[in-house]
N, C-alpha and C. Protein backbone atom coordinates (compact mmCIF):
# COMPACT_ATOMS: atom_id res chain seq x y z
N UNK A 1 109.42 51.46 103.56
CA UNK A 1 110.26 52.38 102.83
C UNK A 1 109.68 53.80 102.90
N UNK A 2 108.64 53.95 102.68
CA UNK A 2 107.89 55.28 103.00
C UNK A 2 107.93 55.68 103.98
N UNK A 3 107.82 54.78 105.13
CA UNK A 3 108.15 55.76 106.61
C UNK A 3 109.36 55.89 106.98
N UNK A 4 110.34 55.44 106.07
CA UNK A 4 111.30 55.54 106.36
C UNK A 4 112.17 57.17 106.02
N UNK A 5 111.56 57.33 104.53
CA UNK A 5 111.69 58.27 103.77
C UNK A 5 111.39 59.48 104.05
N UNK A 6 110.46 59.46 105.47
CA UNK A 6 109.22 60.38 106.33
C UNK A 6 110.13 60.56 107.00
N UNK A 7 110.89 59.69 108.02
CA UNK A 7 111.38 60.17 109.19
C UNK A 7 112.70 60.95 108.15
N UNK A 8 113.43 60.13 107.30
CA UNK A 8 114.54 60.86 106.39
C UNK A 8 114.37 62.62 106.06
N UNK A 9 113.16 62.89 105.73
CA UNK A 9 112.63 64.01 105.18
C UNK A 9 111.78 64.95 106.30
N UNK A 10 111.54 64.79 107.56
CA UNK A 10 111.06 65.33 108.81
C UNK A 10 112.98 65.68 109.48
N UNK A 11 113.74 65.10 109.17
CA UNK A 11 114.62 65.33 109.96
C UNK A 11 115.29 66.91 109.17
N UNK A 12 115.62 66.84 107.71
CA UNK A 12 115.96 68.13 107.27
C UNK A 12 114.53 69.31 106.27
N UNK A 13 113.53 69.00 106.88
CA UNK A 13 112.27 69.43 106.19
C UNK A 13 111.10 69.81 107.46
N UNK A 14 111.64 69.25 108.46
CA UNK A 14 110.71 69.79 109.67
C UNK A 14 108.97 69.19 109.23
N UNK A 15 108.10 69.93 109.56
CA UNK A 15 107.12 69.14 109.15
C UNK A 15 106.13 69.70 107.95
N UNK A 16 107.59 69.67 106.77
CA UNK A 16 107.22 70.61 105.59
C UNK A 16 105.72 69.40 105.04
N UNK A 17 105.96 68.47 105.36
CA UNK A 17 104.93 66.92 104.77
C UNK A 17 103.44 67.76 105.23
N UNK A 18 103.90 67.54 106.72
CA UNK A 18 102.56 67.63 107.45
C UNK A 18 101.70 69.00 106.89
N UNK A 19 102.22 70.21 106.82
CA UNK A 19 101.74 71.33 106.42
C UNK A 19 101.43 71.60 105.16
N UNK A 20 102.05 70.75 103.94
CA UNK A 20 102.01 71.24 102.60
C UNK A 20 102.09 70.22 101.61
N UNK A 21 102.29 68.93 102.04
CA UNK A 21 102.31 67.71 101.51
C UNK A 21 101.24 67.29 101.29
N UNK A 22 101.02 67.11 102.78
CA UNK A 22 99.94 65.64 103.30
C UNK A 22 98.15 66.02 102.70
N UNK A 23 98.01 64.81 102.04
CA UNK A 23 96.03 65.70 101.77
C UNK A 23 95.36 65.90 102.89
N UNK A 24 95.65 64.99 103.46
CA UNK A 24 94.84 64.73 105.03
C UNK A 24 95.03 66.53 105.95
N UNK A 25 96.15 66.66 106.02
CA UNK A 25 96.50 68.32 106.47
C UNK A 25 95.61 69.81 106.05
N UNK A 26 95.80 69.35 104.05
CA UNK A 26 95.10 70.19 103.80
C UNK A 26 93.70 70.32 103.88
N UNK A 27 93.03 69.20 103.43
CA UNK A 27 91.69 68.76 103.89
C UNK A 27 91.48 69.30 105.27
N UNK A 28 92.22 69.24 106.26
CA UNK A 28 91.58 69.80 107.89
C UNK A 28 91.87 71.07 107.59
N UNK A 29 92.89 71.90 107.24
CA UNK A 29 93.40 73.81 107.56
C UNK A 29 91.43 73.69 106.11
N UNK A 30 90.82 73.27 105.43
CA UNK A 30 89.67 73.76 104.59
C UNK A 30 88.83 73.42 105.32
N UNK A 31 88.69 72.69 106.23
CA UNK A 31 87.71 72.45 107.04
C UNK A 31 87.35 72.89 108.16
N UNK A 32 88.74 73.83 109.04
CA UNK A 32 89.13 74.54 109.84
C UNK A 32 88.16 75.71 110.09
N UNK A 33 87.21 76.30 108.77
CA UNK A 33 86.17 77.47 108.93
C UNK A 33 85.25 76.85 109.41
N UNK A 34 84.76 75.56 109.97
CA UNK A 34 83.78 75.19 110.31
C UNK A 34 84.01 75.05 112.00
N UNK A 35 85.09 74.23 112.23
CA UNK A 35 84.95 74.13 113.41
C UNK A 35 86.93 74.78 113.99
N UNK A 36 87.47 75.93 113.98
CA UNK A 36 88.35 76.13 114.63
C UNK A 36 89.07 76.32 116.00
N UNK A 37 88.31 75.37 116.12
CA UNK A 37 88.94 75.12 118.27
C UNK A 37 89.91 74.43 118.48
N UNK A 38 90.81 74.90 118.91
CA UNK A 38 91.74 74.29 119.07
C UNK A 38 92.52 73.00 119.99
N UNK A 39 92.78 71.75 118.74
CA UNK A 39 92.82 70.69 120.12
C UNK A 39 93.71 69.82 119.98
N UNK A 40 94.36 70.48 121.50
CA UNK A 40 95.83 70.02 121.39
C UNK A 40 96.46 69.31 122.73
N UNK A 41 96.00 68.33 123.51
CA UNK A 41 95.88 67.77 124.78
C UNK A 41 96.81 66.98 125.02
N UNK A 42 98.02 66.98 125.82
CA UNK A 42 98.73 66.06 126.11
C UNK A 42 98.69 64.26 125.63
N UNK A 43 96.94 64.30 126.62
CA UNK A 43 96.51 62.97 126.33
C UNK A 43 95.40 62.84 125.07
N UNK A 44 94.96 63.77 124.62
CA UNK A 44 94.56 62.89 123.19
C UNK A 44 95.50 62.67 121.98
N UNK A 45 96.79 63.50 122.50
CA UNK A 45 98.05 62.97 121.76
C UNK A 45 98.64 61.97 121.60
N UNK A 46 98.41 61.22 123.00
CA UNK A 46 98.96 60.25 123.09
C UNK A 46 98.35 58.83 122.65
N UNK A 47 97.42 59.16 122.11
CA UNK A 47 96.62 58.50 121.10
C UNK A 47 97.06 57.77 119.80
N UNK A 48 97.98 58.89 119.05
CA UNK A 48 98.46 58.65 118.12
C UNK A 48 99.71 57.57 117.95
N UNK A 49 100.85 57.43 119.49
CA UNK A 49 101.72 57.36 119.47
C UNK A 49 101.36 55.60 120.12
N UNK A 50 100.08 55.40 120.31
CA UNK A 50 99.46 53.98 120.43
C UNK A 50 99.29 53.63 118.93
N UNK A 51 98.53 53.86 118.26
CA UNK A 51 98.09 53.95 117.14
C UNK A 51 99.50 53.37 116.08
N UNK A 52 100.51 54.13 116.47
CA UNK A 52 101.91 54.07 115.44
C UNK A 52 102.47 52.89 115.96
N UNK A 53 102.36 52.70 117.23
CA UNK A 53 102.72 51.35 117.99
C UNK A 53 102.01 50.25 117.38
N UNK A 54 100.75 50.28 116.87
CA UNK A 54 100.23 48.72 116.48
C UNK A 54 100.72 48.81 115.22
N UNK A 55 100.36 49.82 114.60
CA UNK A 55 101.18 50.18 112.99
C UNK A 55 102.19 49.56 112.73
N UNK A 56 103.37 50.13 113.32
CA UNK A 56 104.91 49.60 113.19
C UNK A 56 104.65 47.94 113.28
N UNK A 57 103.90 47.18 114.46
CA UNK A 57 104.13 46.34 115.36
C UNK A 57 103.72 45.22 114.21
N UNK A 58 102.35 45.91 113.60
CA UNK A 58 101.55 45.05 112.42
C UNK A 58 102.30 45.02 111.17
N UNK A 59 103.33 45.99 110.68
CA UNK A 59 104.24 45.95 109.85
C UNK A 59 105.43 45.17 109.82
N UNK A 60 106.23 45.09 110.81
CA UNK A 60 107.62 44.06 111.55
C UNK A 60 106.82 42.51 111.11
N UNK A 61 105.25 42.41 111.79
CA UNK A 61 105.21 41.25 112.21
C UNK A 61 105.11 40.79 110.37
N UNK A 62 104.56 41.93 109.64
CA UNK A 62 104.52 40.97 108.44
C UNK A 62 105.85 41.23 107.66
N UNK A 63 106.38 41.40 107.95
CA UNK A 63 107.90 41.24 107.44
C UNK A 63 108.44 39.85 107.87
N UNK A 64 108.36 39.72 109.07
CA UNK A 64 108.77 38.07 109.62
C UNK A 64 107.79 36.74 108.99
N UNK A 65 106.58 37.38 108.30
CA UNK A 65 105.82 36.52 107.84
C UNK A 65 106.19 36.30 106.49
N UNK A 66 106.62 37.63 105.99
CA UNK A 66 106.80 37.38 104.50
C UNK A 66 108.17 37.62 103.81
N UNK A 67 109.15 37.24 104.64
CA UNK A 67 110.59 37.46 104.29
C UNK A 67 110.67 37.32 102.89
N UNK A 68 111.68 37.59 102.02
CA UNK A 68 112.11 39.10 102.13
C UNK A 68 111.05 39.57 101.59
N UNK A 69 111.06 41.08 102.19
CA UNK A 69 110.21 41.95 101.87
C UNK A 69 110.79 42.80 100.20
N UNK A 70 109.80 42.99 99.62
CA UNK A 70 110.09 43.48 98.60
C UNK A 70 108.67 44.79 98.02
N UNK A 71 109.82 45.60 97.92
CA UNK A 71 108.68 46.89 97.74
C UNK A 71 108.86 47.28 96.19
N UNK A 72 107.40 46.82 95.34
CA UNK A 72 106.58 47.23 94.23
C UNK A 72 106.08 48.51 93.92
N UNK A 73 106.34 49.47 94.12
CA UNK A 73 105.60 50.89 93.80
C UNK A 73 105.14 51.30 92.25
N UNK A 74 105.26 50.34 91.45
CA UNK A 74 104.57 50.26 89.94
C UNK A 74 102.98 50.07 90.47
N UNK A 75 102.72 49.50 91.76
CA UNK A 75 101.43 49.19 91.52
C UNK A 75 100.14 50.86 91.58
N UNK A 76 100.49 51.82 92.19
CA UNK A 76 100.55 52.69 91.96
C UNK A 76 99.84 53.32 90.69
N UNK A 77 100.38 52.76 89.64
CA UNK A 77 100.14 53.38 88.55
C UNK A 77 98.87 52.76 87.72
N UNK A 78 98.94 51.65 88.53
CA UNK A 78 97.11 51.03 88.20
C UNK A 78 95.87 51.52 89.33
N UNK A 79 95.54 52.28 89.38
CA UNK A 79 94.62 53.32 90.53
C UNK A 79 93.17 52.40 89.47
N UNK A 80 92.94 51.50 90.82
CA UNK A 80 90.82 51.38 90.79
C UNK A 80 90.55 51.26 91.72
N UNK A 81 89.26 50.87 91.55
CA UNK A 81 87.99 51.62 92.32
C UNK A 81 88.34 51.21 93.69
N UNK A 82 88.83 50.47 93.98
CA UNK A 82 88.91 49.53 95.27
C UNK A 82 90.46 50.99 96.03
N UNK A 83 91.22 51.24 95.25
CA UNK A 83 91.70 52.45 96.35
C UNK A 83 91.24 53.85 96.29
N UNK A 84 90.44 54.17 95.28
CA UNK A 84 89.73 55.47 95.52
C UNK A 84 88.62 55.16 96.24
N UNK A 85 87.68 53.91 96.64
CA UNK A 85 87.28 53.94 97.46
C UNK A 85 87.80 53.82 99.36
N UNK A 86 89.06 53.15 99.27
CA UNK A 86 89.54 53.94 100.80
C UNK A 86 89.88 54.83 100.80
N UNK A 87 90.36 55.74 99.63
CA UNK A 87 90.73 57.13 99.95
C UNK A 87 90.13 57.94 100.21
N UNK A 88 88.75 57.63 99.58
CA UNK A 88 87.03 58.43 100.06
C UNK A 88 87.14 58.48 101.48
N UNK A 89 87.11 56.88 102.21
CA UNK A 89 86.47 56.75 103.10
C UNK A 89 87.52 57.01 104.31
N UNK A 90 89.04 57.48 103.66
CA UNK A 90 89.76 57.83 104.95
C UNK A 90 89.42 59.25 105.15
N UNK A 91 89.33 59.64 104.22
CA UNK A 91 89.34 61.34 104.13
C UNK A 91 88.08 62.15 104.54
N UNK A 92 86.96 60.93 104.27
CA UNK A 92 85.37 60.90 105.36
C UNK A 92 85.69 61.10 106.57
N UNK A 93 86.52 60.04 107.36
CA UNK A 93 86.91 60.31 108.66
C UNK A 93 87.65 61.16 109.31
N UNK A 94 88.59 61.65 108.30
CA UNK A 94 89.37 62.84 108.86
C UNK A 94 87.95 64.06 108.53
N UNK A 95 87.50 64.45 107.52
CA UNK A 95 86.37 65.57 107.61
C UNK A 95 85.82 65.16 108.84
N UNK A 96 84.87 64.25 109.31
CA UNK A 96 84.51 64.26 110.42
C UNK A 96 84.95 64.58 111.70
N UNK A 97 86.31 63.59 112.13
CA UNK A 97 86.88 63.81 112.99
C UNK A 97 87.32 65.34 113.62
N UNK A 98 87.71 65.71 112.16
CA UNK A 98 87.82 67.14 112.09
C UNK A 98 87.09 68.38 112.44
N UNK A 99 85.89 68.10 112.21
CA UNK A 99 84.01 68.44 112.09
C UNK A 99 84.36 68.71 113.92
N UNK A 100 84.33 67.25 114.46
CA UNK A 100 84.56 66.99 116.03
C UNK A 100 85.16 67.75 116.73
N UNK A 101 86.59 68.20 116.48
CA UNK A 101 87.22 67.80 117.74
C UNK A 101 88.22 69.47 116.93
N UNK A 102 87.89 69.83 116.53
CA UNK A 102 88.72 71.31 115.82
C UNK A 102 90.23 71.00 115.46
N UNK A 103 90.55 71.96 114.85
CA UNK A 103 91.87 72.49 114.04
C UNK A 103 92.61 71.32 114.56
N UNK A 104 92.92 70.58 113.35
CA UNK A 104 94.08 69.54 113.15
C UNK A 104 93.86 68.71 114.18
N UNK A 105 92.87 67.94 114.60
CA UNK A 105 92.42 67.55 115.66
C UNK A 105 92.83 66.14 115.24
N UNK A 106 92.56 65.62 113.88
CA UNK A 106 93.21 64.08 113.06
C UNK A 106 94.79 63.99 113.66
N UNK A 107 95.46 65.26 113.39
CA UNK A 107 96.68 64.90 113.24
C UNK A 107 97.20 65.25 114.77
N UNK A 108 96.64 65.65 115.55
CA UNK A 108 97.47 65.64 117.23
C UNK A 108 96.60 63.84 117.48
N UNK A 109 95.72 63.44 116.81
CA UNK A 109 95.16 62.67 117.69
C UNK A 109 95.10 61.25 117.05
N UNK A 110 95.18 60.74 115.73
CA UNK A 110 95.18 59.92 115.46
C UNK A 110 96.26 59.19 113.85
N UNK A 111 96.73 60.60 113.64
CA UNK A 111 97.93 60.26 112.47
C UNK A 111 99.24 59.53 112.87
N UNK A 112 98.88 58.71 111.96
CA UNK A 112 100.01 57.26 112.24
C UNK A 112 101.24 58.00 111.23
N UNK A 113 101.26 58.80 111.07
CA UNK A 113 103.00 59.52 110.44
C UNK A 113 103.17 60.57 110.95
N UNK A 114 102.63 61.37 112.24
CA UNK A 114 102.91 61.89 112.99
C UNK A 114 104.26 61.95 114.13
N UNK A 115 104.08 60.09 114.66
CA UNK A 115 105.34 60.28 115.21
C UNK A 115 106.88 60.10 114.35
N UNK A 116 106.58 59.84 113.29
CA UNK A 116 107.74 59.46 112.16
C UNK A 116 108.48 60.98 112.50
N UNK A 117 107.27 61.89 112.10
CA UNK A 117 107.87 63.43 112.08
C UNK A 117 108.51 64.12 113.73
N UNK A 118 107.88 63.56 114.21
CA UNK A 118 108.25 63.67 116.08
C UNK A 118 109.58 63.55 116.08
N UNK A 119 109.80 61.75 115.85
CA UNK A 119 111.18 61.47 116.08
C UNK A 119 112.06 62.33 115.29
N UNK A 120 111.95 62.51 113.51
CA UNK A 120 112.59 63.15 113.09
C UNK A 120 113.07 64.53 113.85
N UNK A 121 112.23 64.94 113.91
CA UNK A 121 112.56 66.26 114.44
C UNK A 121 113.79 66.51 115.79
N UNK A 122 113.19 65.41 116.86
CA UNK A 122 114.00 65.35 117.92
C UNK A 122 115.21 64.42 117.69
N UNK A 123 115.66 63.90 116.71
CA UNK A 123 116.80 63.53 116.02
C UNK A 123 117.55 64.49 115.15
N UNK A 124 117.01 65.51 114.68
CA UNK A 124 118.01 66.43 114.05
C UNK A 124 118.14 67.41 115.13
N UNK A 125 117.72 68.20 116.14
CA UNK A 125 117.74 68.47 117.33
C UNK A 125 118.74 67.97 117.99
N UNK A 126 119.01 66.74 118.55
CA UNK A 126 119.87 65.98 118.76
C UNK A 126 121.38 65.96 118.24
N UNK A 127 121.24 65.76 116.98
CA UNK A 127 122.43 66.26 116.22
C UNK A 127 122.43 67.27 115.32
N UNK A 128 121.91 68.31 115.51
CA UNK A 128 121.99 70.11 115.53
C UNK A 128 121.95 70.06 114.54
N UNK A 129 121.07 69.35 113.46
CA UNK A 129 121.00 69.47 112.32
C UNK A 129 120.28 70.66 111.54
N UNK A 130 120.43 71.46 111.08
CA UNK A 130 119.72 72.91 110.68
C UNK A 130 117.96 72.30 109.63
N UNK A 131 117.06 72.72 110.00
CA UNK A 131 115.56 72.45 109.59
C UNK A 131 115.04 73.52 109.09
N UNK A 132 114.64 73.02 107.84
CA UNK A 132 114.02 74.39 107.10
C UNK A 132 112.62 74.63 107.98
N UNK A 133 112.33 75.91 108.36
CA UNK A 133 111.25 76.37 108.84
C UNK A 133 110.48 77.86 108.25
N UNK A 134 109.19 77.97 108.29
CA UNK A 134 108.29 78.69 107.95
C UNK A 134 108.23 79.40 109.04
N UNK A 135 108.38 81.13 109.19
CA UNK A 135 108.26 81.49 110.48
C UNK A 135 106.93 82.59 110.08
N UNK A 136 105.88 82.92 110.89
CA UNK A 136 104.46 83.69 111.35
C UNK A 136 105.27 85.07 111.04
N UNK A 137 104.52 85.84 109.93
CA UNK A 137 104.48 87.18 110.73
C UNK A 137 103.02 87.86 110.01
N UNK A 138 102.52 87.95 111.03
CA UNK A 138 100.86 88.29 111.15
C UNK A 138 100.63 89.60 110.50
N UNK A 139 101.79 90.15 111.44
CA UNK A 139 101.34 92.04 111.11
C UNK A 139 101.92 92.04 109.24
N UNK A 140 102.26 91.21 108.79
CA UNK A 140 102.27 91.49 107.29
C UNK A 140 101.23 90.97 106.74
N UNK A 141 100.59 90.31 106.83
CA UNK A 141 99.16 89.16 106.54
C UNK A 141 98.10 90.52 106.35
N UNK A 142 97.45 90.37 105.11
CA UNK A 142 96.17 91.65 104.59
C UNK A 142 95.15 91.05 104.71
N UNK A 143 95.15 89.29 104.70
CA UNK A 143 93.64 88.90 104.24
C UNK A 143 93.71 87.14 104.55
C-alpha cells in the first residue's frame, strides 16, 4: 500500500518525497558538506532498479504465501527498541554510503523507492499529466 501511494504521489508531486519527505534524502543533502562529488552513473543506477526487483519479487511472493493480505498501520503507534534500532542502523548506512560515493549517492544507487518515483514520473509524462516542480534560480540565492 505504501508503494503504491509513492508511485500515486510521484505521478502528481514529482519527486516532492525524495527531496523534502524522505529522512534518508535529508540525511544525505547534511552530509553533502563532507563529501560533495557528484555520483550519478548510468550503471551504478542500475543498481537500484535490481534491488526494487528482489523487493517487489520478495513482496508478491509473500502475498501468495499469506493470502489475503491485510495491512495494519496501528502498529506504528507502538515504536520500540527493536525499530529504532533498524532505523539507526539504516540511516548508518546511508551516512556511510554517502561518506563514499558523494551527493545522493544512496539514492541514484541503492533506494528501493526510487524506481516507484521513476515510473511515476514517466507515467504522468505519458499521460501529460501537469507535476508540481521546484525550479533553480541561483542568481537569487545570498547564502
Amino acid at each position: 500500500m505504501v508503494f503504491g501511494l509513492l508511485l500515486l504521489f510521484s505521478i502528481f508531486g514529482s519527486r516532492i518525497f525524495c527531496g523534502w519527505l524522505c529522512p534518508g534524502g535529508a540525511w544525505q543533502d547534511y552530509i553533502s558538506g563532507a563529501n560533495n562529488r557528484k555520483w550519478n552513473s548510468k550503471g551504478r543506477n542500475l543498481s537500484k532498479y535490481i534491488i526494487w526487483a528482489v523487493w517487489i519479487s520478495f513482496i508478491v511472493f509473500l502475498w501468495f504465501q499469506n493470502r489475503p493480505l491485510k495491512g495494519n498501520f496501528l502498529y506504528l503507534m507502538d515504536i520500540d527498541k527493536h525499530y529504532i534500532m533498524i532505523y539507526a542502523i539504516v540511516m548508518s548506512i546511508i551516512y556511510l554510503f554517502t561518506l563514499l560515493t558523494g551527493r545522493r549517492g544512496m539514492c541514484h544507487s541503492l533506494c528501493w523507492m526510487a524506481p516507484f518515483m521513476v515510473t511515476g514520473e514517466k507515467l504522468a509524462d505519458l499521460l501529460h499529466i501537469p507535476r508540481f516542480r521546484l525550479m533553480l534560480a541561483p542568481d537569487t540565492c545570498v547564502s
